[in-house]
PDB file of N, CA and C in Angstrom:
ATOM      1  N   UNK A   1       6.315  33.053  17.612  1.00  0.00           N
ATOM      2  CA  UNK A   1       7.054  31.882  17.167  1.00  0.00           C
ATOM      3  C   UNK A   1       6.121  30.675  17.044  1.00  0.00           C
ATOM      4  N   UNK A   2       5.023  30.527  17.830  1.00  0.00           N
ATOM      5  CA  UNK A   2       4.303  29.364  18.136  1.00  0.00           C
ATOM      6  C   UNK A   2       3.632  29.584  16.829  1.00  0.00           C
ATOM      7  N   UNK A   3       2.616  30.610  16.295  1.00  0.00           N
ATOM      8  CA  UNK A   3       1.918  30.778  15.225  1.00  0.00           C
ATOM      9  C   UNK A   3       2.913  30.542  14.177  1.00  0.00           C
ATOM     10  N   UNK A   4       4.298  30.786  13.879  1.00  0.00           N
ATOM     11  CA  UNK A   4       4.926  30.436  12.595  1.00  0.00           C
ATOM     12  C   UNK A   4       5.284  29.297  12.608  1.00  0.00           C
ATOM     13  N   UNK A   5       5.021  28.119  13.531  1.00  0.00           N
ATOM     14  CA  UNK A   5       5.153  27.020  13.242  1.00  0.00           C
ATOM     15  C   UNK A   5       3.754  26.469  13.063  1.00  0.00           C
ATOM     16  N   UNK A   6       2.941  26.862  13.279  1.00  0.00           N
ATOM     17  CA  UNK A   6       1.608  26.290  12.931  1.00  0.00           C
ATOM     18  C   UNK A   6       1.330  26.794  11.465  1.00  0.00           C
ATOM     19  N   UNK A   7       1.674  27.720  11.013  1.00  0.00           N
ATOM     20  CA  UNK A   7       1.338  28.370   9.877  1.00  0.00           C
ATOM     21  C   UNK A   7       2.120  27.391   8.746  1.00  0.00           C
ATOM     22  N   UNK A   8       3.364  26.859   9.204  1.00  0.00           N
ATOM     23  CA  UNK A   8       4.333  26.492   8.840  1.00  0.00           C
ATOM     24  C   UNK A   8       3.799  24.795   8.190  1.00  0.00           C
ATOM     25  N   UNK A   9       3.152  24.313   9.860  1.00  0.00           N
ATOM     26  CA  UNK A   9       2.764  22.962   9.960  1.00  0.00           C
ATOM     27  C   UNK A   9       1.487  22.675   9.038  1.00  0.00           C
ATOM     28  N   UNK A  10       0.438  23.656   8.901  1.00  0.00           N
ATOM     29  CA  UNK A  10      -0.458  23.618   8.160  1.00  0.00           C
ATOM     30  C   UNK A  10      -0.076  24.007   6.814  1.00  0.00           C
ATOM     31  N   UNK A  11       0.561  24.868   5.942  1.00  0.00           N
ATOM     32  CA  UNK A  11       1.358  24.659   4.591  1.00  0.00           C
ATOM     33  C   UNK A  11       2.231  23.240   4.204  1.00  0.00           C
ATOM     34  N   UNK A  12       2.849  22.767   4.989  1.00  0.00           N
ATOM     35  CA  UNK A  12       3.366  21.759   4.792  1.00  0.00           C
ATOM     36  C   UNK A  12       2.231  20.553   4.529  1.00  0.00           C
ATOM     37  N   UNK A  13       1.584  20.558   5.578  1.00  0.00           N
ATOM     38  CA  UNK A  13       0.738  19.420   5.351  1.00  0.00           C
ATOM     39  C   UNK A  13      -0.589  19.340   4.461  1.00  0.00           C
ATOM     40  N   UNK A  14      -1.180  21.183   3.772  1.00  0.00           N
ATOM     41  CA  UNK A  14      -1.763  20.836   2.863  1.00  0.00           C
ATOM     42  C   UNK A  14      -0.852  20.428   1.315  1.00  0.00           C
ATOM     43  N   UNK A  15       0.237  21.073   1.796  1.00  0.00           N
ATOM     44  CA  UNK A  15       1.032  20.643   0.200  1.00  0.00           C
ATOM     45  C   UNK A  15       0.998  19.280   0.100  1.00  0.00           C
ATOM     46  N   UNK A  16       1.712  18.722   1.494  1.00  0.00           N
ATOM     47  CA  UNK A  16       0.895  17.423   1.552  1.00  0.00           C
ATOM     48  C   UNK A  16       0.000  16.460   0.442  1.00  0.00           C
ATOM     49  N   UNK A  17      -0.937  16.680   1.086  1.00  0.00           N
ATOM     50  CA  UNK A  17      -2.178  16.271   0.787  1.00  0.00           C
ATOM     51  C   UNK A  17      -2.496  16.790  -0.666  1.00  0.00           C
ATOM     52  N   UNK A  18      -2.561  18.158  -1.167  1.00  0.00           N
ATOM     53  CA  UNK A  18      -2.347  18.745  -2.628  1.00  0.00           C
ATOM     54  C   UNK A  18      -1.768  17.551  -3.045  1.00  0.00           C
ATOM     55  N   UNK A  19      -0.404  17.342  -2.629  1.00  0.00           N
ATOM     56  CA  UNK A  19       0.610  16.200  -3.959  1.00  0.00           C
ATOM     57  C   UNK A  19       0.023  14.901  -4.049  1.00  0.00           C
ATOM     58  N   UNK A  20      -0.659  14.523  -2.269  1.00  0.00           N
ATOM     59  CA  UNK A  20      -1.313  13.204  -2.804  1.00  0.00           C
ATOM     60  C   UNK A  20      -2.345  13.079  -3.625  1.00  0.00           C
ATOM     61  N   UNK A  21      -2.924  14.088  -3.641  1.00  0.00           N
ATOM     62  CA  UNK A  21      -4.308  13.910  -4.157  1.00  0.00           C
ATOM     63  C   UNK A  21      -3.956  14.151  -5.545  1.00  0.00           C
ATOM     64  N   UNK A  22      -2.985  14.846  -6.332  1.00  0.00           N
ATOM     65  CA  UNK A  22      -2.755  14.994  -7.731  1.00  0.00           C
ATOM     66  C   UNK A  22      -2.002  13.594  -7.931  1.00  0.00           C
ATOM     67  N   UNK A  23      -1.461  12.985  -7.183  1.00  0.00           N
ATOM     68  CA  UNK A  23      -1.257  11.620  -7.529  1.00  0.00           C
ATOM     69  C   UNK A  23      -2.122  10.926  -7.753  1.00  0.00           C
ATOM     70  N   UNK A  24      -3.099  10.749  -6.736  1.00  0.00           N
ATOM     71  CA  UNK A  24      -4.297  10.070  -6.478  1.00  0.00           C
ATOM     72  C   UNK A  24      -5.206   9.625  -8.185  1.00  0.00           C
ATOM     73  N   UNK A  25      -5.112  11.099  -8.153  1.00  0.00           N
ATOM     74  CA  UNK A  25      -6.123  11.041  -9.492  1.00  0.00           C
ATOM     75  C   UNK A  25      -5.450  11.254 -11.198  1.00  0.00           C
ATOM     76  N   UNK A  26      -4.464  11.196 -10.966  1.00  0.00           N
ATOM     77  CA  UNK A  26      -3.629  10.817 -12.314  1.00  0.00           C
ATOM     78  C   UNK A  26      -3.982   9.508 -12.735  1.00  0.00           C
ATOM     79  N   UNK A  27      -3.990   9.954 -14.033  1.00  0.00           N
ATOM     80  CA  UNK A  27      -4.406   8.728 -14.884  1.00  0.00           C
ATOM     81  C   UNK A  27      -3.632   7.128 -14.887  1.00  0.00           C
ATOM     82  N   UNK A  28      -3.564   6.499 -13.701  1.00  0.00           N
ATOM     83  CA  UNK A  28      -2.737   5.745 -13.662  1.00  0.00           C
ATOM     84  C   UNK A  28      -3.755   4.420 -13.057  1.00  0.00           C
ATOM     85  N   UNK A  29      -3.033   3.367 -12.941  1.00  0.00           N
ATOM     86  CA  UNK A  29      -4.061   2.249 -11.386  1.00  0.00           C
ATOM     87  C   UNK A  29      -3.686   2.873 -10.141  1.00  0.00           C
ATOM     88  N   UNK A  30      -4.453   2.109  -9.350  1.00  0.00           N
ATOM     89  CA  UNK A  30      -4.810   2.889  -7.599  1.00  0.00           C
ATOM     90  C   UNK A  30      -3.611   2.039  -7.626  1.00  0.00           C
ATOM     91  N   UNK A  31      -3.007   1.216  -8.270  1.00  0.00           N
ATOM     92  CA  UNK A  31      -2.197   0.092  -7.004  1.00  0.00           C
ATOM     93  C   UNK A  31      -0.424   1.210  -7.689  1.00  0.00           C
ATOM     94  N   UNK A  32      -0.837   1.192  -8.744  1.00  0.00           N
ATOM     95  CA  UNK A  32       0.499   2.178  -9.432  1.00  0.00           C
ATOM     96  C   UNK A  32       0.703   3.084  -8.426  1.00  0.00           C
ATOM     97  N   UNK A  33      -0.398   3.813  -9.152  1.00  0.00           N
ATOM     98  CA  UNK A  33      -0.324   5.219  -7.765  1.00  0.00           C
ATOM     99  C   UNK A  33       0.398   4.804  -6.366  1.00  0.00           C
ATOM    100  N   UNK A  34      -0.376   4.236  -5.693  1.00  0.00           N
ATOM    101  CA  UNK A  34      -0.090   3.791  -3.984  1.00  0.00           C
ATOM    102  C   UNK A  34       1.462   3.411  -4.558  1.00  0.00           C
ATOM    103  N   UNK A  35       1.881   2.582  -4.975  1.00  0.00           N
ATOM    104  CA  UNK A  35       3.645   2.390  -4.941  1.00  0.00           C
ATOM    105  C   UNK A  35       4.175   3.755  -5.043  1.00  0.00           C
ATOM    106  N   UNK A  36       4.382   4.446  -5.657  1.00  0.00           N
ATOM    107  CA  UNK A  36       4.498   5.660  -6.174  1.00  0.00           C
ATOM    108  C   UNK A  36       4.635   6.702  -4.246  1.00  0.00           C
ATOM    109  N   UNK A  37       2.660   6.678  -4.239  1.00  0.00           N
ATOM    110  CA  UNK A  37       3.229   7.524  -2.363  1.00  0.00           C
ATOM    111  C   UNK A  37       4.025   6.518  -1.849  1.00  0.00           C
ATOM    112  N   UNK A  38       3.857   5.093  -1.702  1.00  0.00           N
ATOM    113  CA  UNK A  38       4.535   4.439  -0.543  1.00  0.00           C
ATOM    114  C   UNK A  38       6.441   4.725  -0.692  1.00  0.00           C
ATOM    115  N   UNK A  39       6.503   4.797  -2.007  1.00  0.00           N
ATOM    116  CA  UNK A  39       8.145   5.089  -2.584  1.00  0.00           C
ATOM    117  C   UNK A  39       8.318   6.735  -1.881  1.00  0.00           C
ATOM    118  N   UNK A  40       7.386   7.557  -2.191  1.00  0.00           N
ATOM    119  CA  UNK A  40       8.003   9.044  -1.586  1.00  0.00           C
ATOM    120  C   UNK A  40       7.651   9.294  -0.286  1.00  0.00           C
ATOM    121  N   UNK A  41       7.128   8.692   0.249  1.00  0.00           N
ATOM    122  CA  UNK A  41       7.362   8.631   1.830  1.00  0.00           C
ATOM    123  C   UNK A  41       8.265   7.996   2.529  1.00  0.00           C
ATOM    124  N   UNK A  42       8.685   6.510   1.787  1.00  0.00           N
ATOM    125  CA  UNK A  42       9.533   6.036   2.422  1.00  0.00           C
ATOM    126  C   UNK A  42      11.026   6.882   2.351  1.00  0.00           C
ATOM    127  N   UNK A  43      11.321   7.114   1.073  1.00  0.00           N
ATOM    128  CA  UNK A  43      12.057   8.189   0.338  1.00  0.00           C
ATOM    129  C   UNK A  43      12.394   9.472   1.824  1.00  0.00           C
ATOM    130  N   UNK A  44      11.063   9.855   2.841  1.00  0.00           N
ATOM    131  CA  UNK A  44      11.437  10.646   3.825  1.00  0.00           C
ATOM    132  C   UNK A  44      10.689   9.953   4.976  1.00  0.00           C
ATOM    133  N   UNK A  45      11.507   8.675   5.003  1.00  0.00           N
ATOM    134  CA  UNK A  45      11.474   8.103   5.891  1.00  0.00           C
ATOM    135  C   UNK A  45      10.213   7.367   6.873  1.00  0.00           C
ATOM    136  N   UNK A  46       9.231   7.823   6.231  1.00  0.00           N
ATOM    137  CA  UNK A  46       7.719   7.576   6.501  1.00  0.00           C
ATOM    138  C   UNK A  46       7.845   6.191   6.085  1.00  0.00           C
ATOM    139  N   UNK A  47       7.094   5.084   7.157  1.00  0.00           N
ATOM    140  CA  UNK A  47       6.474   3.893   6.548  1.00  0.00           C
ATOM    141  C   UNK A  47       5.369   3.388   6.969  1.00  0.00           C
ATOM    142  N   UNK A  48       4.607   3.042   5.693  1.00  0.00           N
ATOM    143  CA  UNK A  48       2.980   2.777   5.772  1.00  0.00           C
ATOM    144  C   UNK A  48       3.101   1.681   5.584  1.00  0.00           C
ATOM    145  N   UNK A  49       2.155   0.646   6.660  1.00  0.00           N
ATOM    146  CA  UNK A  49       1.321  -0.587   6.546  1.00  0.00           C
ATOM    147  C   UNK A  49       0.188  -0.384   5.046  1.00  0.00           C
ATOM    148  N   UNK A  50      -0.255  -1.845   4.900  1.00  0.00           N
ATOM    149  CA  UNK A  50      -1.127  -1.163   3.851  1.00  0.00           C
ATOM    150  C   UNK A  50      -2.577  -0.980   4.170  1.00  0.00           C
ATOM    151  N   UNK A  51      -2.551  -1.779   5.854  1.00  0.00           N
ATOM    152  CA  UNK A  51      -3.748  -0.708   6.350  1.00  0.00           C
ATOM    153  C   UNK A  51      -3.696   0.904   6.173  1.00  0.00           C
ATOM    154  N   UNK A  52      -2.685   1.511   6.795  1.00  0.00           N
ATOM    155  CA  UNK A  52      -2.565   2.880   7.054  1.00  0.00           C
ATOM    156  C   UNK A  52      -2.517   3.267   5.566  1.00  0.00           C
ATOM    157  N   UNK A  53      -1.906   2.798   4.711  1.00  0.00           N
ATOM    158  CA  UNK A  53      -2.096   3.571   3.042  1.00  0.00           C
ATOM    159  C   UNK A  53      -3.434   3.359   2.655  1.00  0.00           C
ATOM    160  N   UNK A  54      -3.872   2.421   3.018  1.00  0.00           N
ATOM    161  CA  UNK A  54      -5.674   2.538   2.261  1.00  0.00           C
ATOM    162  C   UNK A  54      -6.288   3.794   3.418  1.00  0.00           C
ATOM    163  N   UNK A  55      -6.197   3.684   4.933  1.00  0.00           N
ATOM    164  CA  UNK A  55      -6.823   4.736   5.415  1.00  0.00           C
ATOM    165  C   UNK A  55      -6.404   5.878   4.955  1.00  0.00           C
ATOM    166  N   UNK A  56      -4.896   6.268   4.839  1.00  0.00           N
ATOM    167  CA  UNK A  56      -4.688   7.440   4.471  1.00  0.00           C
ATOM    168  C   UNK A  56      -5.113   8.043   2.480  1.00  0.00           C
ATOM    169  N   UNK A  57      -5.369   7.263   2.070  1.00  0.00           N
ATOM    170  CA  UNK A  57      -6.118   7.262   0.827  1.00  0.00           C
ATOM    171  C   UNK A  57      -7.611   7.278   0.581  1.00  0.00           C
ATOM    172  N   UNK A  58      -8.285   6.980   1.759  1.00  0.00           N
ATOM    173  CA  UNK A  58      -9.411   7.469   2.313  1.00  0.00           C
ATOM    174  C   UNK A  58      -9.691   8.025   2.921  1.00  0.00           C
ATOM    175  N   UNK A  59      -9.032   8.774   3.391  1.00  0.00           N
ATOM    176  CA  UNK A  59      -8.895  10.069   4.026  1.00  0.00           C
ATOM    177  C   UNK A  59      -8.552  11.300   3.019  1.00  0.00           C
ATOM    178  N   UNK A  60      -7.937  11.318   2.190  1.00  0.00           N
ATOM    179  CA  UNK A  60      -7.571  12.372   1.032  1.00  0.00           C
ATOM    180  C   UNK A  60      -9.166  12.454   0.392  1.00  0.00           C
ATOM    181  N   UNK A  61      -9.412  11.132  -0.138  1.00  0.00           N
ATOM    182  CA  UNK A  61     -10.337  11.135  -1.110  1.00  0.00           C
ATOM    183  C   UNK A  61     -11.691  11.359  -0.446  1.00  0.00           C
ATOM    184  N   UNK A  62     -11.796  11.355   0.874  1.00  0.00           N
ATOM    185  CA  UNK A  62     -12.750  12.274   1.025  1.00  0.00           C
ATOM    186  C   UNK A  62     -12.625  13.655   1.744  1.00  0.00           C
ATOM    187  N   UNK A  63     -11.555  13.961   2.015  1.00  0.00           N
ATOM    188  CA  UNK A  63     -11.009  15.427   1.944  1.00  0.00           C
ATOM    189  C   UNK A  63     -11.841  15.972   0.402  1.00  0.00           C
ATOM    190  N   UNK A  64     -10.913  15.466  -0.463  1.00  0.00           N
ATOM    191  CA  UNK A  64     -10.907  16.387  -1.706  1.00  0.00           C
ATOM    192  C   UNK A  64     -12.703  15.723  -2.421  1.00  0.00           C
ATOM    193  N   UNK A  65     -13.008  15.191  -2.322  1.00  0.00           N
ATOM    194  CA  UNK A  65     -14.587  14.788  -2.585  1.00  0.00           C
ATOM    195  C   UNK A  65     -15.400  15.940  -1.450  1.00  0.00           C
ATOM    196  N   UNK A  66     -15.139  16.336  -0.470  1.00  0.00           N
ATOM    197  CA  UNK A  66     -15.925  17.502   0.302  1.00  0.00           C
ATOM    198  C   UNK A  66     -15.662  18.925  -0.153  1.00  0.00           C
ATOM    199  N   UNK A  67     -14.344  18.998  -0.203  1.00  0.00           N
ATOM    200  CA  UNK A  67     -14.309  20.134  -0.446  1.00  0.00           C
ATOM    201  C   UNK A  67     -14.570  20.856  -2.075  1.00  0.00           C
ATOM    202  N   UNK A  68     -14.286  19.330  -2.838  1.00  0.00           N
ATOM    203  CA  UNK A  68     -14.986  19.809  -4.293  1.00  0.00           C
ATOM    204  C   UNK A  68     -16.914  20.373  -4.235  1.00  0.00           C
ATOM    205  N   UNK A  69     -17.082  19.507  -3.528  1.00  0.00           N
ATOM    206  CA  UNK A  69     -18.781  20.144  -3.186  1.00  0.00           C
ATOM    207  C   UNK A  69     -19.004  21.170  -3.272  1.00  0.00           C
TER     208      UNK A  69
END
């Protein structure tokens, strides 16, 4: 049971990160974009300072900048 919630917790949270990062880099402005996550998080109840949205947007973007390497 413990492993199907980790299995569970780690799918969830790369889909996660997958959706931000195809946001991220859509042809749009960074400030478009960011309304956009800050709307679908709040949407599930998540709320970001806009400290925590720039960290967490620097945190994706160098996720997906490493692992493109």
């Amino acid at each position: 049971m413990k492993n199907s919630v980790g299995i569970l917790v780690a799918f969830l949270s790369g889909a996660l990160i997958g959706g931000l990062a195809g946001v991220l880099f859509a042809p749009e402005s960074g400030e478009e974009t960011r309304k956009k996550i800050v709307d679908a998080l709040e949407k599930r109840g998540i709320k970001l300072s806009k400290t925590e949205m720039d960290d967490l947007v620097n945190e994706i973007r160098s996720e997906v900048t490493n692992d493109s390497n």
